[in-house]
Protein backbone atom coordinates (compact mmCIF):
# COMPACT_ATOMS: atom_id res chain seq x y z
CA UNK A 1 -57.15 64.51 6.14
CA UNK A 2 -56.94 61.25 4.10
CA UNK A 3 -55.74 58.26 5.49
CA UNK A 4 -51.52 58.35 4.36
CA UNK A 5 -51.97 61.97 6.14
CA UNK A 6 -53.01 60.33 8.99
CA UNK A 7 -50.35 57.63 8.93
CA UNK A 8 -47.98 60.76 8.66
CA UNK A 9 -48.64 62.13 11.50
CA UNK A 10 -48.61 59.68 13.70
CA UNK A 11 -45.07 58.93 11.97
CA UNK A 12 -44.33 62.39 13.16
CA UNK A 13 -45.64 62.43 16.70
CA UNK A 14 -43.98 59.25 17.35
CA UNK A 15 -40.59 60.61 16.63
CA UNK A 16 -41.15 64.32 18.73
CA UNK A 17 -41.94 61.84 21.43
CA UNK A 18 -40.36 58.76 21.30
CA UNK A 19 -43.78 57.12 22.11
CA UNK A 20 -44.92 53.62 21.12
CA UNK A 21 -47.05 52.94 17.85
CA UNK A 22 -49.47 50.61 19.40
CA UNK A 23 -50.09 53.27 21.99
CA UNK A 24 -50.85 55.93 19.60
CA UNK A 25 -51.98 54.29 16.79
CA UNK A 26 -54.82 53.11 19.32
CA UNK A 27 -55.86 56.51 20.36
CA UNK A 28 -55.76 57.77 16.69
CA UNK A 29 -58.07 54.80 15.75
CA UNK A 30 -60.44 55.74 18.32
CA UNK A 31 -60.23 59.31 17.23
CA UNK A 32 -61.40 58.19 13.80
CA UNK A 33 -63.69 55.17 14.54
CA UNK A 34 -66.09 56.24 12.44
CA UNK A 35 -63.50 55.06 9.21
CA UNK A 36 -64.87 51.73 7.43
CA UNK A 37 -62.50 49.06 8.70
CA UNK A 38 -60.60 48.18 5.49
CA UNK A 39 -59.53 51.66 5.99
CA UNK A 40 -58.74 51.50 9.31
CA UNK A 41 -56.70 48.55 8.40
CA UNK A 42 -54.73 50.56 5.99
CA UNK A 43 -53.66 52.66 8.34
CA UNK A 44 -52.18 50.35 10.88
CA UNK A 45 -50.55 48.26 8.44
CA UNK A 46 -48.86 51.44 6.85
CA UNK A 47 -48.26 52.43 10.14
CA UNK A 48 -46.77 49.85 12.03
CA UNK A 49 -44.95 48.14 8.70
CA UNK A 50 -43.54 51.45 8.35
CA UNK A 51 -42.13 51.81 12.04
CA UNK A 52 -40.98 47.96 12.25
CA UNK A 53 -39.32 48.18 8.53
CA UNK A 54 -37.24 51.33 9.54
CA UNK A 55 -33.83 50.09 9.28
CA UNK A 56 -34.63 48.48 5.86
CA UNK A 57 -36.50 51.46 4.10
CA UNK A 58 -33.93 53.80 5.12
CA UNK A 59 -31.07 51.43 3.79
CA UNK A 60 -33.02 51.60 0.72
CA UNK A 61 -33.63 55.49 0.84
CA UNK A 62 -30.17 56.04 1.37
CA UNK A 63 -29.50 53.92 -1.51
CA UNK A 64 -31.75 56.08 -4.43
CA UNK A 65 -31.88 59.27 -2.64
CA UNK A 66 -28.72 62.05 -2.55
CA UNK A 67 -30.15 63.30 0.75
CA UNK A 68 -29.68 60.72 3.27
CA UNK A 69 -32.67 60.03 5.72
CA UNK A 70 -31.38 60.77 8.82
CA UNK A 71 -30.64 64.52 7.39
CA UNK A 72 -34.23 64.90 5.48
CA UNK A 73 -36.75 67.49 6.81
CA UNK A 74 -38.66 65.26 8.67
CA UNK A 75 -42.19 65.20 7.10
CA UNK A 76 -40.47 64.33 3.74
CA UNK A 77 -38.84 61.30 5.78
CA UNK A 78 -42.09 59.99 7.05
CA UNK A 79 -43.69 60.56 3.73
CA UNK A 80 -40.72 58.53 2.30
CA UNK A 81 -40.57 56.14 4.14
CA UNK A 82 -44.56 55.45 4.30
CA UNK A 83 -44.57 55.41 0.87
CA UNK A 84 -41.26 52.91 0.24
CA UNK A 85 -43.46 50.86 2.54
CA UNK A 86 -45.85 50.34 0.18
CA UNK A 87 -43.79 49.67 -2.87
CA UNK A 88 -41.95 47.33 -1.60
CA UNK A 89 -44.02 45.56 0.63
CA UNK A 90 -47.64 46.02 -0.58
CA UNK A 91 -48.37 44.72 -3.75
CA UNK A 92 -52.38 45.34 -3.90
CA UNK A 93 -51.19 49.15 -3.68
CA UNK A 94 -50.25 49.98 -7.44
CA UNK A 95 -46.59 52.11 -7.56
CA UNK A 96 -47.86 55.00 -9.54
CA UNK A 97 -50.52 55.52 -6.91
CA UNK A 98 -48.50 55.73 -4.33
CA UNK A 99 -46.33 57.85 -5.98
CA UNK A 100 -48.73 60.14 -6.87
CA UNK A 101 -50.43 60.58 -3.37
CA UNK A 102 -47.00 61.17 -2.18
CA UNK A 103 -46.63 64.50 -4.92
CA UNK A 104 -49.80 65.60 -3.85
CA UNK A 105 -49.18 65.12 -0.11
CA UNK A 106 -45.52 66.98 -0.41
CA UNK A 107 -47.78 70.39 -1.88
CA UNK A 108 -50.83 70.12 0.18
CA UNK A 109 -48.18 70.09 3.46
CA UNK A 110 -46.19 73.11 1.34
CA UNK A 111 -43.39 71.61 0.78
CA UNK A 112 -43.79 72.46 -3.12
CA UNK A 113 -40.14 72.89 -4.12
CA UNK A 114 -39.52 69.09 -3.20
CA UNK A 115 -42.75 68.04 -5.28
CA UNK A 116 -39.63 66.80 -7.76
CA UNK A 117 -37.41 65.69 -5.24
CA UNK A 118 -40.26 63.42 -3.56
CA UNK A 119 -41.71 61.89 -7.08
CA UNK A 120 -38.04 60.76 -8.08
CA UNK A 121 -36.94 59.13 -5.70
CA UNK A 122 -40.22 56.83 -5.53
CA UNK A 123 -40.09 56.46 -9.02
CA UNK A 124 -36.68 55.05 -9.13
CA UNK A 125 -37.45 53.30 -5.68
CA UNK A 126 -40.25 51.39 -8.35
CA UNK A 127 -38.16 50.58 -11.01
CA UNK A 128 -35.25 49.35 -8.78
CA UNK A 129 -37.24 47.70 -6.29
CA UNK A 130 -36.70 43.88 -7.94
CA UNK A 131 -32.64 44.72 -8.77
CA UNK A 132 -31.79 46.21 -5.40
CA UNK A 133 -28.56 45.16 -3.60
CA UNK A 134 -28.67 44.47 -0.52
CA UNK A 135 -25.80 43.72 2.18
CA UNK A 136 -24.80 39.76 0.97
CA UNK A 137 -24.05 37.25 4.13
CA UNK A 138 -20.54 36.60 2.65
CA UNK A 139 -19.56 40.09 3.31
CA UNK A 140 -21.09 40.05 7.17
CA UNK A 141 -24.05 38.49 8.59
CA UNK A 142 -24.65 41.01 11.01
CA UNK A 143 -25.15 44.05 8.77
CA UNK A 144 -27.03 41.61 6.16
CA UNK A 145 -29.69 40.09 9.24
CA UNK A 146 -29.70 43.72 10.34
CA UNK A 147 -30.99 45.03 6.93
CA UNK A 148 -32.47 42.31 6.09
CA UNK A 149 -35.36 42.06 8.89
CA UNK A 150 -35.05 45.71 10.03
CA UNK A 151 -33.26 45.07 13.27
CA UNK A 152 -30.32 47.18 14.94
CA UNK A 153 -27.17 46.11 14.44
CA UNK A 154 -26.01 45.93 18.08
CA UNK A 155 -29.53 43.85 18.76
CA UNK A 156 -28.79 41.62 16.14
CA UNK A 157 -25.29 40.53 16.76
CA UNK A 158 -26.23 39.95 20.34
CA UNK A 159 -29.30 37.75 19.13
CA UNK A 160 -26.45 35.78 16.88
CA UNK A 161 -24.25 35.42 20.04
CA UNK A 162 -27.36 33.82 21.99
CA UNK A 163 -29.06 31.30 19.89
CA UNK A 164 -26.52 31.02 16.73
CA UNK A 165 -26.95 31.91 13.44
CA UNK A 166 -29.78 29.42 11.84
CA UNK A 167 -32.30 29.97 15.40
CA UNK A 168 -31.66 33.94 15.43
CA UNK A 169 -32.46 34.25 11.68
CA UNK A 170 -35.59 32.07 12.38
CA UNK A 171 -36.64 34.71 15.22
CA UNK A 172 -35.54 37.56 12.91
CA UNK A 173 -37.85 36.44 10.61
CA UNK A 174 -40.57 35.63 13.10
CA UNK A 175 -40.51 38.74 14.35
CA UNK A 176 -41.67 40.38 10.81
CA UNK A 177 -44.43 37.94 10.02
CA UNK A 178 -48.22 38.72 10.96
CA UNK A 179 -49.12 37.97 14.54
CA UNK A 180 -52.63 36.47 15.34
CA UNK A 181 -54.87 37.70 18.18
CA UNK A 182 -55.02 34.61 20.87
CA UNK A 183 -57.47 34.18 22.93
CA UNK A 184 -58.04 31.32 26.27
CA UNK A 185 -61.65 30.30 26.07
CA UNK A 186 -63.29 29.29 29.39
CA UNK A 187 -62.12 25.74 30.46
CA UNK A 188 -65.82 25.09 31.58
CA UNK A 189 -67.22 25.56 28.01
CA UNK A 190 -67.65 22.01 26.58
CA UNK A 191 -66.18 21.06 23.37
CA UNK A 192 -69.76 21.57 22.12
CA UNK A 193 -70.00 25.06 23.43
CA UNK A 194 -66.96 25.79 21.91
CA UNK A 195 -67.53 24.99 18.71
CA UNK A 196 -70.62 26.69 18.55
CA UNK A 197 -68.49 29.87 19.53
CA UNK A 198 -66.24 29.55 17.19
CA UNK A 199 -68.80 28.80 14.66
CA UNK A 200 -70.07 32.48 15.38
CA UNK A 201 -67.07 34.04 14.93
CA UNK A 202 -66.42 32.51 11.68
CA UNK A 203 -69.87 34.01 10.52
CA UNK A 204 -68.72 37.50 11.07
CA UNK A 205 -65.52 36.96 8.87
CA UNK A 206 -63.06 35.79 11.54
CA UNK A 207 -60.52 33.81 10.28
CA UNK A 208 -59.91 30.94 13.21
CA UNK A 209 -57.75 28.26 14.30
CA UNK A 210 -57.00 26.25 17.29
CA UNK A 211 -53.80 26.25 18.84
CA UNK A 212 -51.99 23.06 18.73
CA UNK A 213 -50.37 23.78 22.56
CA UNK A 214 -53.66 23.89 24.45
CA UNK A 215 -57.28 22.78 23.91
CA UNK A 216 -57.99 25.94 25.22
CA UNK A 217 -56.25 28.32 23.10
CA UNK A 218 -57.69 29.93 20.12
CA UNK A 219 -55.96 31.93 17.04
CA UNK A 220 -58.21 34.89 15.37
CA UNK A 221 -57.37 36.85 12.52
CA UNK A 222 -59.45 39.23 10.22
CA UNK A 223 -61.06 40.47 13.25
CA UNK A 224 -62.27 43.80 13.37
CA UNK A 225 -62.54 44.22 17.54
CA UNK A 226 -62.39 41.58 20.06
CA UNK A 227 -65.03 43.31 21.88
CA UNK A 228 -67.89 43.00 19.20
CA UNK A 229 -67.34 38.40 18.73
CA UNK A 230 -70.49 36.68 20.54
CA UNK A 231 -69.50 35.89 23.80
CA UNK A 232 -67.09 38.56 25.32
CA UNK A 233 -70.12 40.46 27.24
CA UNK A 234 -70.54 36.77 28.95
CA UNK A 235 -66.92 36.98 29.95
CA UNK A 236 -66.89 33.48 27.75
CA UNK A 237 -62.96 34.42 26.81
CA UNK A 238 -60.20 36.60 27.30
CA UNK A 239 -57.43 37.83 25.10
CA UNK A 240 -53.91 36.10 26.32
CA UNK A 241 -50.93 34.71 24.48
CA UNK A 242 -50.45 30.76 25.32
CA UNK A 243 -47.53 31.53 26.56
CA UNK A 244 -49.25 33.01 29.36
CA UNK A 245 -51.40 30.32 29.41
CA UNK A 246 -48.77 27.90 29.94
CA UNK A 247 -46.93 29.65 32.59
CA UNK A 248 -50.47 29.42 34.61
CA UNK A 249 -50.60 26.03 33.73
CA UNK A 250 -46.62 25.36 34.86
CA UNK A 251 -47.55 26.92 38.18
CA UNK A 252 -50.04 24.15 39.39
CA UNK A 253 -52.57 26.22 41.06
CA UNK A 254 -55.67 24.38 42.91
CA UNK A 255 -58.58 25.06 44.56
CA UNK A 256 -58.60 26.76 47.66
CA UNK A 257 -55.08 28.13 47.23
CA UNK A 258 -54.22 32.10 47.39
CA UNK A 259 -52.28 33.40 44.74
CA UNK A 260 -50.62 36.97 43.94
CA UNK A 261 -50.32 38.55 40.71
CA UNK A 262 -47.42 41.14 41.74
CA UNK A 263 -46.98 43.22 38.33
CA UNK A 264 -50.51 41.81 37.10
CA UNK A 265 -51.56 44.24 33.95
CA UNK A 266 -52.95 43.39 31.98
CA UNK A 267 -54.62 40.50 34.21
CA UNK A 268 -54.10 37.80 31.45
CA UNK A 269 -52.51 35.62 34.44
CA UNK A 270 -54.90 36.58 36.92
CA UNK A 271 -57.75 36.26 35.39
CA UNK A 272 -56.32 32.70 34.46
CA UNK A 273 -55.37 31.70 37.72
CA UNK A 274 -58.56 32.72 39.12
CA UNK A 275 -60.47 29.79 36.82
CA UNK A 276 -58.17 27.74 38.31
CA UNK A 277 -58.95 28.14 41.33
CA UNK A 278 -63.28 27.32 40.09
CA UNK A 279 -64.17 30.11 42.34
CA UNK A 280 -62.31 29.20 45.70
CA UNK A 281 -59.08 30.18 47.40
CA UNK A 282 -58.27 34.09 45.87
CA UNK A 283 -56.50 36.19 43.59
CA UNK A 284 -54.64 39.10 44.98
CA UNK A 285 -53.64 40.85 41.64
CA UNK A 286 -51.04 44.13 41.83
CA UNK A 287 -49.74 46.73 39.54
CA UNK A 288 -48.69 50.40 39.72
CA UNK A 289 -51.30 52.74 38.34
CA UNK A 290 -55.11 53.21 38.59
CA UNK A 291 -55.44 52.90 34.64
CA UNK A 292 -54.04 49.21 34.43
CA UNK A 293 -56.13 48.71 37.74
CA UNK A 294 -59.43 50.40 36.15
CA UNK A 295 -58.91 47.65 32.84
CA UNK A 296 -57.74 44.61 35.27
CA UNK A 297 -61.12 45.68 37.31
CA UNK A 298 -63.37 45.96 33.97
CA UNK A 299 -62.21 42.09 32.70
CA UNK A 300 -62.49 40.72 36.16
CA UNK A 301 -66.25 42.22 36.25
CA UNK A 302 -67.04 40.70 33.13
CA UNK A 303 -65.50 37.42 33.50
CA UNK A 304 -67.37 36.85 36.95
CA UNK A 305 -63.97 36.56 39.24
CA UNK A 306 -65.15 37.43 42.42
CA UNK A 307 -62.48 35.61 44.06
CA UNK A 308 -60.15 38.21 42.30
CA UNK A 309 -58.98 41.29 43.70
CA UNK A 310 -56.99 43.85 42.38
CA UNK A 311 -55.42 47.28 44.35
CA UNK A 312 -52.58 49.70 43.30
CA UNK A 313 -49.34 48.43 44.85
CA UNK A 314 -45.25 49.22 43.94
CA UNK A 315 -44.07 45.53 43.48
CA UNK A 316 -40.57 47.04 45.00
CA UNK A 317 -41.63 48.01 48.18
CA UNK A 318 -42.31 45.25 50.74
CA UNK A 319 -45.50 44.79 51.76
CA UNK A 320 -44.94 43.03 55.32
CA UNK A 321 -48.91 42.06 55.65
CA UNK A 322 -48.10 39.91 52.86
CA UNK A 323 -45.08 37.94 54.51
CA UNK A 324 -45.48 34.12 53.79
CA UNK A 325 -49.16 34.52 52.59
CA UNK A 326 -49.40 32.89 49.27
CA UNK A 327 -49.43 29.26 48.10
CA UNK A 328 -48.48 30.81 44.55
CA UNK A 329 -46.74 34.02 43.59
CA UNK A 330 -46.58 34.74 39.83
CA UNK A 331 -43.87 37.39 38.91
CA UNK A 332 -44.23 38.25 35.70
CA UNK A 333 -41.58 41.13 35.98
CA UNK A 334 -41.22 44.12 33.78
CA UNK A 335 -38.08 42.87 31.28
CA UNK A 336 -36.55 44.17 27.76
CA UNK A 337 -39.50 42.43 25.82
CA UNK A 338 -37.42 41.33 23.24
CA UNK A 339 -39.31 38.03 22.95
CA UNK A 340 -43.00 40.59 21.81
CA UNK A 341 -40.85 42.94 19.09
CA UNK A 342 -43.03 40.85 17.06
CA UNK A 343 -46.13 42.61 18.51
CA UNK A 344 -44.60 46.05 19.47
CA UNK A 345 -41.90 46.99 16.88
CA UNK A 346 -40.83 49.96 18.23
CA UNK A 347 -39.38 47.93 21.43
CA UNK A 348 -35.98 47.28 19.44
CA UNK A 349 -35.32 50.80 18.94
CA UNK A 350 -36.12 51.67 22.72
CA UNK A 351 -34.17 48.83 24.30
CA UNK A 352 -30.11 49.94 24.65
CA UNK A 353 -26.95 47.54 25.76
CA UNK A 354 -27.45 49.96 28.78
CA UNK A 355 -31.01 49.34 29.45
CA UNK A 356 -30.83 45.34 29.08
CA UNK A 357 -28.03 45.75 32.20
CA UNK A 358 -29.84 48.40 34.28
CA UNK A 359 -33.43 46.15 33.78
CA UNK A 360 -31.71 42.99 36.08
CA UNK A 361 -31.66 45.28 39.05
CA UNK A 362 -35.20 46.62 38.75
CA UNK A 363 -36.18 42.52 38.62
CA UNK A 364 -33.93 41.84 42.06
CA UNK A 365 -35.76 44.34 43.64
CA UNK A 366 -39.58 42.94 42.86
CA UNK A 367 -37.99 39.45 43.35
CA UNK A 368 -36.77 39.94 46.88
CA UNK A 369 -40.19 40.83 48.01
CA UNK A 370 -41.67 37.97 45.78
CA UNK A 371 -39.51 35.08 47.77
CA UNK A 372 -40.67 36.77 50.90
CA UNK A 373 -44.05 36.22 49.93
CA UNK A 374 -44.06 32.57 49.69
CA UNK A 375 -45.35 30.38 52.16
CA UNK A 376 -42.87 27.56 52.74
CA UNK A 377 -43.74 25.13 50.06
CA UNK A 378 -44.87 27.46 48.02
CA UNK A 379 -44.37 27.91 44.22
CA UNK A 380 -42.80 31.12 42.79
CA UNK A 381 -43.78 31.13 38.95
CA UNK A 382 -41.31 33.35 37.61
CA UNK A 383 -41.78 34.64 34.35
CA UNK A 384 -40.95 37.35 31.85
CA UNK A 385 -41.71 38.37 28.16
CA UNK A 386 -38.11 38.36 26.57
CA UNK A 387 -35.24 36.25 24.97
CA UNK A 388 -32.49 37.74 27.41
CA UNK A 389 -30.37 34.78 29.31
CA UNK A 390 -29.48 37.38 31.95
CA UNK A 391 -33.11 38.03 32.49
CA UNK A 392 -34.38 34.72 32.27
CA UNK A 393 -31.68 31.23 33.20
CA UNK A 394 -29.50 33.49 34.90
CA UNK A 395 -32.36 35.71 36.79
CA UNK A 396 -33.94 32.21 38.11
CA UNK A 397 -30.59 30.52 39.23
CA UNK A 398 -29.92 33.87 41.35
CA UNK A 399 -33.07 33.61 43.03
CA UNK A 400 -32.49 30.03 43.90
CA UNK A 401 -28.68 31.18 44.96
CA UNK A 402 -29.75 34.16 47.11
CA UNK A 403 -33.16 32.56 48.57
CA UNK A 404 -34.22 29.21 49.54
CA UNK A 405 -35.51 28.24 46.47
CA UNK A 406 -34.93 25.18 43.56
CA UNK A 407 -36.30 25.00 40.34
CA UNK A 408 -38.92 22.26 39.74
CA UNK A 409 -40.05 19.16 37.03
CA UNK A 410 -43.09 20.96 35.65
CA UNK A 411 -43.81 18.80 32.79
CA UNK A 412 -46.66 17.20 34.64
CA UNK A 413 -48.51 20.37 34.39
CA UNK A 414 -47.87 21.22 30.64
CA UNK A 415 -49.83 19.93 27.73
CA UNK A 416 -48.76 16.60 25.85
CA UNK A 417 -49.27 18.91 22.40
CA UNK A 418 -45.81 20.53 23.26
CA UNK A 419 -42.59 19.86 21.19
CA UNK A 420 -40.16 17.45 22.94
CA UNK A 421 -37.60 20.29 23.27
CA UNK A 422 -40.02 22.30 25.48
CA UNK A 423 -41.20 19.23 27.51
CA UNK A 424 -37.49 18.29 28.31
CA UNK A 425 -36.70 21.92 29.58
CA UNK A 426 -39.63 21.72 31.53
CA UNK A 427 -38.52 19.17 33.52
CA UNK A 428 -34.97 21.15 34.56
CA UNK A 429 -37.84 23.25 36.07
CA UNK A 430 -37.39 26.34 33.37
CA UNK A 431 -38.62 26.74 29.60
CA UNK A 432 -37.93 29.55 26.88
CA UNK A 433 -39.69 29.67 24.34
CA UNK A 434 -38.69 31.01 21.45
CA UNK A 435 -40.42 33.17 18.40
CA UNK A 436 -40.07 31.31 15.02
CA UNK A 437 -38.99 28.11 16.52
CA UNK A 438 -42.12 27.87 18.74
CA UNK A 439 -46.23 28.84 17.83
CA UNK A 440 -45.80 31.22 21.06
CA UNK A 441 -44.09 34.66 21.75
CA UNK A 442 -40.82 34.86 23.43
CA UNK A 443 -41.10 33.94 26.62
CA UNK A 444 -39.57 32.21 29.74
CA UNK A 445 -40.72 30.63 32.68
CA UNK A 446 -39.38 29.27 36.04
CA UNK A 447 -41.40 27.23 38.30
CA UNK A 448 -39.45 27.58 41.58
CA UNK A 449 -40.31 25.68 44.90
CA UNK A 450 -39.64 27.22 48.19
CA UNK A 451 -38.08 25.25 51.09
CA UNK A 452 -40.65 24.38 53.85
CA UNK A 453 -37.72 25.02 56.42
CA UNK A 454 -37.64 28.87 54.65
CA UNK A 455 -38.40 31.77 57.00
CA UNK A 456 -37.48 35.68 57.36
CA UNK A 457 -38.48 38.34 55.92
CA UNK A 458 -37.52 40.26 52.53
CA UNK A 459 -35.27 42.48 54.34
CA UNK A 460 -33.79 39.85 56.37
CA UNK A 461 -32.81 38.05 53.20
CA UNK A 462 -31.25 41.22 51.91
């Protein structure tokens, strides 16, 4: 097969399945490692550009073509609407090309009789692509965001009704741009060491930058494999957004203190909070199945954390062994991820107005068991990876209702680098972060501090 016949067919698997692209692309780039990498590159740009610019290629399909998408056999739709990708939003790929793999692709699959069909349409798509129309804000901002940055409709009026129009157009757009790989070196490197790391890097093509947040933080792009830069064998760094990295920070750990990591994959925190802790105290890190265990396990090994453990464990059933055992709980619960469709496109076509509702309960449950697990005293770092108020303010301020917690000033703990916006929510004892308005994914933490008067268990609190 040649590469857009690859990109086809995971187009195709992902929509007999409903899977996720990241997922599969993955495997299929494993399946076909042997590819040299600028073609491997081609095929997860096509890929994923194709999947997160749905809602806009179709609009444009639907536009040119007499046969809507939604109603085309559906390899000619994923051959469409790879190859619409790449006219309008590739410009080292010429047109004609394009248009021409797309003929040949259409007879080789035997789908002959639309050899026509197929050509005209990405002709026309080529000579209309600089006149098209699209839906104009005057006539409704909703359908024209919606088209515009290839979001659902429903998603995007309810992003409008959060943040406004100017800050949900800035995520909007965010959410479309190139992400960078991040990465938290060691905090024991010195500055030295570091640069001499990131000299390396830069030798092998790697485009880098430091983050402005944290000294720590690093920003790679052109890399081909995390795995292969000088110093991952030594465990020297690990792959974690700074948001992350600041929600470690906000929770204050120190040495000698016991933390758990209750929905830990994949180990980002943990592995953070176990530097913290300089190789006292320990890390008890949790999550539900042996393969996020087995790649938790493999980091942890390589990073040196031996005062990190990890075990399978449901974060909704109580654990009573665990009652008032932990200086530090981080619950980073499973949420909408609306604040990482920016890394995983396919999330905004999952998520439902049903499914943002029905996610709040699955967080009360895991959060119940979390309070439980403080010691009085204690700090519960709540945290998730999404945009939602109902998952985020509103999840924090029921905790603090329902058990005996209160949020907490955590600007002490954050870095001076951070905008004033972010340093003045941290001291109401909650920050959100914000894609396109912050260098950081979508993201809210909660540093909550548990009465020292507190006591009774999870089920005694209801």
């Amino acid at each position: 097969m040649n590469l857009r016949e690859i990109i086809i067919e995971i187009l195709l698997e992902l929509e007999r399945t409903d899977g996720y692209v990241n997922l599969l692309l993955s495997d299929v780039l494993d399946k076909y490692d042997y590819l040299e990498p600028k073609e491997k590159a081609f095929i997860k740009r096509v890929t994923e550009g194709t999947v997160e610019r749905r809602i806009q290629l179709d609009y444009v399909l639907n536009g040119i073509s007499k046969v809507p998408a939604e109603k085309m056999k559906p390899f000619i739709r994923a051959l469409l609407r790879m190859s619409a990708y790449q006219i309008l939003l590739m410009e080292a790929v010429p047109d004609a090309a394009v248009c021409n793999e797309a003929v040949k692709l259409a007879k080789k699959r035997k789908f002959g009789s639309l050899q026509g069909y197929v050509n005209g349409v990405l002709r026309n798509l080529s000579r209309q692509k600089e006149s098209f129309v699209y839906p104009s804000m005057e006539k409704g901002p909703v359908e024209a965001l919606s088209v515009r940055y290839s979001m659902p409709a429903w998603l995007t009026e309810y992003f409008l009704n959060c943040y406004g129009k100017d800050t949900a157009e800035k995520m909007l757009r965010a959410f479309l741009e190139r992400k960078p790989v991040t990465v938290r070196l060691e905090e024991t490197l010195s500055e030295q060491q570091r640069e001499e790391m990131l000299s390396s890097w830069e030798k092998q093509g790697v485009a880098v930058s430091r983050h402005p947040y944290l000294s720590y933080a690093v920003k790679l792009e052109k890399t081909d494999g995390i795995r292969r830069l000088p110093g991952y064998e030594a465990g020297l760094f690990a792959v974690q957004d700074v948001s992350s990295m600041l929600a470690v920070e906000a929770a204050g750990i120190e040495k000698g203190q016991t933390v758990l990591d209750l929905c830990a994959a994949p180990g980002g925190k943990s592995l953070h909070a176990a530097s913290k802790l300089a190789g006292t105290g320990k890390v008890l890190s949790f999550d539900l199945t042996e393969t996020k265990l087995n790649r938790m396990e493999e980091n942890r090994r390589r990073m040196g954390r031996d005062n990190m453990e990890t075990a399978i464990s449901d974060a909704r059933i109580y654990r009573e062994e665990l009652y008032q055992s932990a200086d530090v709980v981080l619950a980073d619960v499973p949420c909408s991820g609306l604040g990482v469709i920016g890394r995983k496109p396919d999330i905004k076509y999952h998520v439902t107005e049903t499914s943002l509702k029905e996610i709040t309960t699955l967080q009360k449950e895991i959060l119940r068991n979390a309070a439980a697990y403080v010691k009085p005293g204690g700090i519960l770092l709540y945290s998730t990876c999404t945009v939602n108020p109902q998952e985020n303010e509103a999840m924090a301020e029921w905790l603090c209702k329902t058990y005996a917690f209160a949020p907490e000033n955590m600007r002490a703990y954050l870095p001076e680098g951070l905008p004033e916006e972010v340093k003045e929510a941290a001291e109401t004892g909650m920050v959100q972060l914000l894609p396109g308005i912050h260098e950081a994914d979508g993201f809210f933490f909660a540093r909550l501090r548990k009465e020292r008067s507190s006591s009774g268990s999870a089920q005694s609190n209801g």
